[in-house]
C-alpha atoms as a PDB file:
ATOM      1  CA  UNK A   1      67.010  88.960  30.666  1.00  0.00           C
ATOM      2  CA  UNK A   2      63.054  89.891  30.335  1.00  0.00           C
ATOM      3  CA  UNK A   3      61.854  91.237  27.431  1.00  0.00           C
ATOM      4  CA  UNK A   4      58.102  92.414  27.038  1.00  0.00           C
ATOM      5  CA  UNK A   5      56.484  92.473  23.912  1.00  0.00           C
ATOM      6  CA  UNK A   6      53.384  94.284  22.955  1.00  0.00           C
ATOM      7  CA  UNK A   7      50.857  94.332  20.661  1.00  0.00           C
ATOM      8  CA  UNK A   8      49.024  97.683  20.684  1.00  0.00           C
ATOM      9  CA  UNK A   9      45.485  97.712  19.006  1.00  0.00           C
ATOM     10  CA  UNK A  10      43.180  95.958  21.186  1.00  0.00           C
ATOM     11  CA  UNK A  11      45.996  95.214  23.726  1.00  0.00           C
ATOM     12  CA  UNK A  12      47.226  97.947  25.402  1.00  0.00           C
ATOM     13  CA  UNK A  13      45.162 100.233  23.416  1.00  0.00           C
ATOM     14  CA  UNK A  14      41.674  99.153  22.716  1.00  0.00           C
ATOM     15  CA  UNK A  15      40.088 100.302  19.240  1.00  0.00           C
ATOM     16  CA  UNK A  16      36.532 101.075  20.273  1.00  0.00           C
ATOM     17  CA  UNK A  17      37.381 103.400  22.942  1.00  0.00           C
ATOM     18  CA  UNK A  18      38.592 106.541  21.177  1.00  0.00           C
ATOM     19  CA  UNK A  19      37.250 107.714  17.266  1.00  0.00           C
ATOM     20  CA  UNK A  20      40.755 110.337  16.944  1.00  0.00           C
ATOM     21  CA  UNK A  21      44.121 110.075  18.900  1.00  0.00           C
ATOM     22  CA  UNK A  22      42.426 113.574  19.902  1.00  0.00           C
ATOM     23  CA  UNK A  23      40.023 111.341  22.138  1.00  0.00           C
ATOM     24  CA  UNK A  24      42.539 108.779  23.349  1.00  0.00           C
ATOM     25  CA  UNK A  25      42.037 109.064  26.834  1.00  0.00           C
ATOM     26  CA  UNK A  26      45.308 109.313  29.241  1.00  0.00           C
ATOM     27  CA  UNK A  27      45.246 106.018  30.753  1.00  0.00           C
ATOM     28  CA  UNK A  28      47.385 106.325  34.742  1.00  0.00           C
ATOM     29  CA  UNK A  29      46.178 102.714  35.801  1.00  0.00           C
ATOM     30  CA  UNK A  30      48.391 100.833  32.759  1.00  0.00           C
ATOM     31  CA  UNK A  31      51.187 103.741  33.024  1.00  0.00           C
ATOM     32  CA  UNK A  32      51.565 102.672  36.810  1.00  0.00           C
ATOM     33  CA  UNK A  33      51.682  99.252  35.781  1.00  0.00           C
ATOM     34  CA  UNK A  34      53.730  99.097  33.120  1.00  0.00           C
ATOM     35  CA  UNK A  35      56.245 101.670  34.838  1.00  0.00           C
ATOM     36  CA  UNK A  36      56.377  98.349  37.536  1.00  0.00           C
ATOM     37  CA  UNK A  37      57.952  96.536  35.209  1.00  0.00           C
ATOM     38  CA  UNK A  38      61.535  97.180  35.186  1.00  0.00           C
ATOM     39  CA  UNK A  39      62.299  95.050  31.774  1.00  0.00           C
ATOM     40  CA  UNK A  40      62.711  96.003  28.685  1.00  0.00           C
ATOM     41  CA  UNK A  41      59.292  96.864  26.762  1.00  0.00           C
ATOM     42  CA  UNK A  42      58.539  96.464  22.828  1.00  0.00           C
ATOM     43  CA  UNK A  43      55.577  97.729  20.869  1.00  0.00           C
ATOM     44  CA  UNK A  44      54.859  95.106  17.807  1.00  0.00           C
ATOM     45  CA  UNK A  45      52.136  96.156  15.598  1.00  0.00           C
ATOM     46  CA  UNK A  46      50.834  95.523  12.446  1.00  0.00           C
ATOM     47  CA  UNK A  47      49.510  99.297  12.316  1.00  0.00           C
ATOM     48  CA  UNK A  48      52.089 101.718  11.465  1.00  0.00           C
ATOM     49  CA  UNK A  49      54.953 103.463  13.111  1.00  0.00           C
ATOM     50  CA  UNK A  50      52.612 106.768  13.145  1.00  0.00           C
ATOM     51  CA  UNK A  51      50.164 105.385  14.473  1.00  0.00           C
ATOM     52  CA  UNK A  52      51.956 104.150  17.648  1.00  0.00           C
ATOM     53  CA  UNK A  53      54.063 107.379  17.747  1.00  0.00           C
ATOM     54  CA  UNK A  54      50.693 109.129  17.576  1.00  0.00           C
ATOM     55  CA  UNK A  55      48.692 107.241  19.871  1.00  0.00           C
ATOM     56  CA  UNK A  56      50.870 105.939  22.878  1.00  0.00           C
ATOM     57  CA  UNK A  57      51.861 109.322  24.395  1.00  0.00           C
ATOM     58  CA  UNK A  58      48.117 109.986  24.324  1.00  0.00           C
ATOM     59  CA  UNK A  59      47.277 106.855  26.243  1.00  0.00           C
ATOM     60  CA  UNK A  60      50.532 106.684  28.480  1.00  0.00           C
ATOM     61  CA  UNK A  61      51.215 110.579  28.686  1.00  0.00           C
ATOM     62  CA  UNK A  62      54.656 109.829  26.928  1.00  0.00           C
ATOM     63  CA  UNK A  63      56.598 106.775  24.995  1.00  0.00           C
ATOM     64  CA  UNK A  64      58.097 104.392  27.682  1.00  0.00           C
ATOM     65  CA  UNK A  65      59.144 101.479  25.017  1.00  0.00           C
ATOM     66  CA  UNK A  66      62.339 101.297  24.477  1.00  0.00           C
ATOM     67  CA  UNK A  67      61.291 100.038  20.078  1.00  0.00           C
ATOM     68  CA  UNK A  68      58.578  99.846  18.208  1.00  0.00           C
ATOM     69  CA  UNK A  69      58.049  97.749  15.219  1.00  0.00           C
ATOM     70  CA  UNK A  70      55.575  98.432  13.035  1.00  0.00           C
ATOM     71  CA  UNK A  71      54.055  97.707   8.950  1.00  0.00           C
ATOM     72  CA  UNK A  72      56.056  99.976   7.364  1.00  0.00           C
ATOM     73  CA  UNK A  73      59.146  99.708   9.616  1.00  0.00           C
ATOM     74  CA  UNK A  74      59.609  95.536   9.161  1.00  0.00           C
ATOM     75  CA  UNK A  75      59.676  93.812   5.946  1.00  0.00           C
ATOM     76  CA  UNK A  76      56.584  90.863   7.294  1.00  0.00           C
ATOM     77  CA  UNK A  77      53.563  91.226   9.180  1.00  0.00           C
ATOM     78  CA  UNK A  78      52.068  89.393  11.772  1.00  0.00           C
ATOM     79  CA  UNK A  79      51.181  86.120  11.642  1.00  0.00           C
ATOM     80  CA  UNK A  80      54.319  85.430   9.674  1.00  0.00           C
ATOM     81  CA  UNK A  81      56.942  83.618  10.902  1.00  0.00           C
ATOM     82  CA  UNK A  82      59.704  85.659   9.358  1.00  0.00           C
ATOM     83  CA  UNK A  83      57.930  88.583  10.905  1.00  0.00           C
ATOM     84  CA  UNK A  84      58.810  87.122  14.140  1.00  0.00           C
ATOM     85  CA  UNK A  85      61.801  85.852  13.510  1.00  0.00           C
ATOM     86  CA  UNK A  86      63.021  89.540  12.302  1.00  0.00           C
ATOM     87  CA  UNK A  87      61.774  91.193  15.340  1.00  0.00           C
ATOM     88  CA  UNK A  88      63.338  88.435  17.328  1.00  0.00           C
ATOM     89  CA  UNK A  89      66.901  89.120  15.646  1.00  0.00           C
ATOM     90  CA  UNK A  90      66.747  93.206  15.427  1.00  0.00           C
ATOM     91  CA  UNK A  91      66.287  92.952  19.445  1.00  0.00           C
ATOM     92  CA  UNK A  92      69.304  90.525  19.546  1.00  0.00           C
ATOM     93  CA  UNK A  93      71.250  93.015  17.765  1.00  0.00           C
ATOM     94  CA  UNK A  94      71.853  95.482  20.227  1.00  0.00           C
ATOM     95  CA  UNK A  95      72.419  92.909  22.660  1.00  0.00           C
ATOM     96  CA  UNK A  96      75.649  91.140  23.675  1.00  0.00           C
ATOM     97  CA  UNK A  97      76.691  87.357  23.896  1.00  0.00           C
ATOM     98  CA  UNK A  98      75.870  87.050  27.802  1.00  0.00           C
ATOM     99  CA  UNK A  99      72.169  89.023  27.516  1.00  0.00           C
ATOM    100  CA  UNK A 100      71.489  86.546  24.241  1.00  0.00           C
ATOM    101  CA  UNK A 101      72.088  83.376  25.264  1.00  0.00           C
ATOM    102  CA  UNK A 102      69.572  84.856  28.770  1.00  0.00           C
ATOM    103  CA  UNK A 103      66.779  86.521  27.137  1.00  0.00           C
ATOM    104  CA  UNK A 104      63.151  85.629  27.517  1.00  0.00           C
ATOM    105  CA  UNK A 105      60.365  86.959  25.428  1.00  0.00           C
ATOM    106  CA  UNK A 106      57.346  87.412  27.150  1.00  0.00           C
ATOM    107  CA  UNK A 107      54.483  88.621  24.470  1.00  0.00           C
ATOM    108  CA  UNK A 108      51.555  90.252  24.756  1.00  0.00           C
ATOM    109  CA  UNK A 109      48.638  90.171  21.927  1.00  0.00           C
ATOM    110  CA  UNK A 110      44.844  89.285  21.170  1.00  0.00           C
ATOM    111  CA  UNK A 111      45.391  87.123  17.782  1.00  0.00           C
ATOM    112  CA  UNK A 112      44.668  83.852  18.074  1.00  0.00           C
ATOM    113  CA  UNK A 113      47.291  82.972  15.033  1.00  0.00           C
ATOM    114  CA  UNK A 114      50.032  85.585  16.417  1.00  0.00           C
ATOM    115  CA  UNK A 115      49.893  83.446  19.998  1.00  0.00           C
ATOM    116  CA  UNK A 116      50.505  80.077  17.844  1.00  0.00           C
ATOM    117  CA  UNK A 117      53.413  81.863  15.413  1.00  0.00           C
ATOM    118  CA  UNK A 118      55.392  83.369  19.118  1.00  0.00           C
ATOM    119  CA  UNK A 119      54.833  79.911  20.618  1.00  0.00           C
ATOM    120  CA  UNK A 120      56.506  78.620  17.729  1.00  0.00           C
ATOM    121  CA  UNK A 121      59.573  81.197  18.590  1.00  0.00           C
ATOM    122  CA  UNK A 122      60.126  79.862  21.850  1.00  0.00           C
ATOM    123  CA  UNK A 123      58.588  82.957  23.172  1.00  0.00           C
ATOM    124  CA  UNK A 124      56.012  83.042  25.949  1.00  0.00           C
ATOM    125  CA  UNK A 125      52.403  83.538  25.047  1.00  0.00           C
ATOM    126  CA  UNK A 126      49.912  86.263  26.718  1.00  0.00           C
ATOM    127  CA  UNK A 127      46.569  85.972  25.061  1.00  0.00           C
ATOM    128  CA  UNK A 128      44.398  88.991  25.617  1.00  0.00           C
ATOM    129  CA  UNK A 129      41.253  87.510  24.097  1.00  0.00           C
ATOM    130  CA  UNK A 130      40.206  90.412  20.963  1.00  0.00           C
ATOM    131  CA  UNK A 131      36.302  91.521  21.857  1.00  0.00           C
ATOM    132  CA  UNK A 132      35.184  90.091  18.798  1.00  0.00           C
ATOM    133  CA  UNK A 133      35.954  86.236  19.316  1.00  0.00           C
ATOM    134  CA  UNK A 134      32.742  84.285  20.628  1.00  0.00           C
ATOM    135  CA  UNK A 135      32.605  82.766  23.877  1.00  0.00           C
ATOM    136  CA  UNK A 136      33.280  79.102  22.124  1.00  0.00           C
ATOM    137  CA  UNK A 137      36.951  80.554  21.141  1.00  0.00           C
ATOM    138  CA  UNK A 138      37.448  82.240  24.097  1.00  0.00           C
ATOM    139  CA  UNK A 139      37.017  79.164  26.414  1.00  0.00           C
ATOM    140  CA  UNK A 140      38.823  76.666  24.690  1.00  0.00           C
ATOM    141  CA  UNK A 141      41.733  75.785  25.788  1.00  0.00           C
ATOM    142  CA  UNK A 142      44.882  75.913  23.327  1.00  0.00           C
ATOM    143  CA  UNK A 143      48.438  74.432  23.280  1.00  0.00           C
ATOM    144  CA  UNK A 144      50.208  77.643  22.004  1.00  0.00           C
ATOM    145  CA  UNK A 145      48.974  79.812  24.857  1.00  0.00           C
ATOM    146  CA  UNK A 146      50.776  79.728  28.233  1.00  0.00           C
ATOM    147  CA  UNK A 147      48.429  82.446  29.940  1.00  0.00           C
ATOM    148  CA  UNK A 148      45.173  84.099  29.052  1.00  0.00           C
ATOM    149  CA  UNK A 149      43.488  87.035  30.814  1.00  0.00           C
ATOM    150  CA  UNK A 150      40.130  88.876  30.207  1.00  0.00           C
ATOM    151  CA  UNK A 151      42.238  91.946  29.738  1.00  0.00           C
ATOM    152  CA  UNK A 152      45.965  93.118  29.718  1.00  0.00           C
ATOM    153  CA  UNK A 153      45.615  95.205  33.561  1.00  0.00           C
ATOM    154  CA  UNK A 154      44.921  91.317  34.861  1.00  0.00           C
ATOM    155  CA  UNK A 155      47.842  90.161  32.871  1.00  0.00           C
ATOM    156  CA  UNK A 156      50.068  93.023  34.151  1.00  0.00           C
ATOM    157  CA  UNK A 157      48.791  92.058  37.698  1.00  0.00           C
ATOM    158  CA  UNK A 158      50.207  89.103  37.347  1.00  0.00           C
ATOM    159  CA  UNK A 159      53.384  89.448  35.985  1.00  0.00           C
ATOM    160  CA  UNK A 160      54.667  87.455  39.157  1.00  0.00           C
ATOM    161  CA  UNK A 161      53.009  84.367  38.152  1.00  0.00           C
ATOM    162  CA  UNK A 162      54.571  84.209  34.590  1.00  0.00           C
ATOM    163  CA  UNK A 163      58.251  86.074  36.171  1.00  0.00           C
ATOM    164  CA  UNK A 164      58.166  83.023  39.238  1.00  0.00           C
ATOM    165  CA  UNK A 165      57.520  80.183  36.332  1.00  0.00           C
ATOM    166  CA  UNK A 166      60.860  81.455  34.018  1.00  0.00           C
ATOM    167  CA  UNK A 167      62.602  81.476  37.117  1.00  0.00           C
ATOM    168  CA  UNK A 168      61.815  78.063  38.398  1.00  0.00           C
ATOM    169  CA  UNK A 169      65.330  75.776  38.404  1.00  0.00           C
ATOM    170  CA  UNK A 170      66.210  74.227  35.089  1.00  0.00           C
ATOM    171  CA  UNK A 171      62.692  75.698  33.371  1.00  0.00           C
ATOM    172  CA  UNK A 172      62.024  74.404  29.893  1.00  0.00           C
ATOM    173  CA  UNK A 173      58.963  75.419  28.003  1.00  0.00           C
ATOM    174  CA  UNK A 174      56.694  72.221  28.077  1.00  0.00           C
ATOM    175  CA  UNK A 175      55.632  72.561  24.280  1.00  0.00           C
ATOM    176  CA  UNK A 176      59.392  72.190  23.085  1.00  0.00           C
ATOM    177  CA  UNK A 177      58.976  68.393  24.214  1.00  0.00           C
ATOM    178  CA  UNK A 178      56.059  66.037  23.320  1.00  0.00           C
ATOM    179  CA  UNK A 179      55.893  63.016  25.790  1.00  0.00           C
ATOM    180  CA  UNK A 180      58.608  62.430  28.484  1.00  0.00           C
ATOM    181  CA  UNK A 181      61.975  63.689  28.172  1.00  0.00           C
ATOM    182  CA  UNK A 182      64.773  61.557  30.167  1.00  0.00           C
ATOM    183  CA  UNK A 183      66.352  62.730  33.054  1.00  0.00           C
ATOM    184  CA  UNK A 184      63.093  64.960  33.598  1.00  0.00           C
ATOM    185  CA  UNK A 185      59.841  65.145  35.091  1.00  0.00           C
ATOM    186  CA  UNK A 186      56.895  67.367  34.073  1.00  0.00           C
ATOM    187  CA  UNK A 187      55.540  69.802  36.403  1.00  0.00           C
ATOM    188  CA  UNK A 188      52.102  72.481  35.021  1.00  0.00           C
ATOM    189  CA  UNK A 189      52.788  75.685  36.164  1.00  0.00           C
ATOM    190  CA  UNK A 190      49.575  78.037  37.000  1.00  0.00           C
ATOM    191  CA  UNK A 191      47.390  79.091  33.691  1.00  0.00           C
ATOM    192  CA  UNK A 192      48.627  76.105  32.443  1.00  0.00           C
ATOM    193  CA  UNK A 193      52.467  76.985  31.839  1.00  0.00           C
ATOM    194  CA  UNK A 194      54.000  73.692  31.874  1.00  0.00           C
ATOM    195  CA  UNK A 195      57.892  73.430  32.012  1.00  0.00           C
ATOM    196  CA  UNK A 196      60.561  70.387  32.799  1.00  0.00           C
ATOM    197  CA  UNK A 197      62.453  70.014  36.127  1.00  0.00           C
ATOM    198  CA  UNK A 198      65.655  67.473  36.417  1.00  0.00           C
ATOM    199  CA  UNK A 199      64.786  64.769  38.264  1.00  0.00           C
ATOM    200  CA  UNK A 200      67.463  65.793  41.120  1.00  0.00           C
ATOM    201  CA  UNK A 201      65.793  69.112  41.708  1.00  0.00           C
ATOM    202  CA  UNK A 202      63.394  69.413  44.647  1.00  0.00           C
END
């Protein structure tokens, strides 16, 4: 099981675009693609619950995420661990044994120090570089993030890529192991994903 985690401000939604949710602009392209993704979709915000109840039917026309966690909804922000870690657990909640011991957390955001807390999770890092980070930051390359993409419609594009990597045979995230790991062999997936493969697999 797929689960797609989102950060909103300057993710899906990006702050200098729109001064009111009156001028929030209805946004078909990232409906479209979003509405392509048939997994289950999570806002995860450090603005409030209003705000995302406020601004995502503007942008998407109506609320397709199934939760949204917000400031005043969870008892830790982002970066925090336990912040995570709560998120993480309400999700699992609703969930039963079969879908939790199968679930992959695919996450979305343009924090430098929120990529590095989710890789810590075990979940799969999407960095959506924020505006404001230089051109130094931007084009370094950084253990905690599996993908990176100028902007989230080119992430969303390539939701194969990341999808075709979790699928591979006997896929371990790279960054769970330092060095070599017996019985396995190291293979880099594309954007730099790199995952273990028993030795016996072809």
């Amino acid at each position: 099981m797929i689960i797609l985690v989102f950060d909103l401000d300057d993710t899906l939604l990006m702050s200098n675009e729109y001064t009111s949710y009156e001028t929030i602009k209805f946004n078909r392209e990232l409906l479209n693609l979003l509405n392509s993704l048939n997994y289950k979709k999570i806002i995860y915000t450090n603005g409030t619950y209003g705000h995302a109840k406020n601004s995502v039917p503007k942008l998407l026309g109506r609320n397709i995420f199934n939760e949204t966690y917000a400031r005043d909804t969870i008892p830790h922000m982002k970066p925090l661990f336990k912040s995570f870690n709560h998120v993480k657990n309400s999700i699992f909640y609703n969930l039963n044994e079969h879908q939790y011991n199968n679930v992959q957390f695919i996450f979305f955001d343009d924090n430098l120090d929120n990529m590095k807390t989710a890789k810590n999770i075990d979940w799969v890092s999407v960095w959506i570089p924020h505006r404001n980070y230089n051109n130094n930051i931007k084009n370094q390359n950084y253990p905690f993030v599996d993908y990176k993409y100028n902007n989230i419609y080119e992430a969303l594009k390539d939701m194969n890529t990341i999808i075709n990597d979790l699928n591979k045979p006997k896929y371990i995230p790279a960054n769970n192991f330092q060095g070599q790991k017996k019985g396995y062999h190291f293979k880099k997936g594309n954007n730099g994903l790199g995952y273990y493969l028993e030795k016996n697999i072809k």
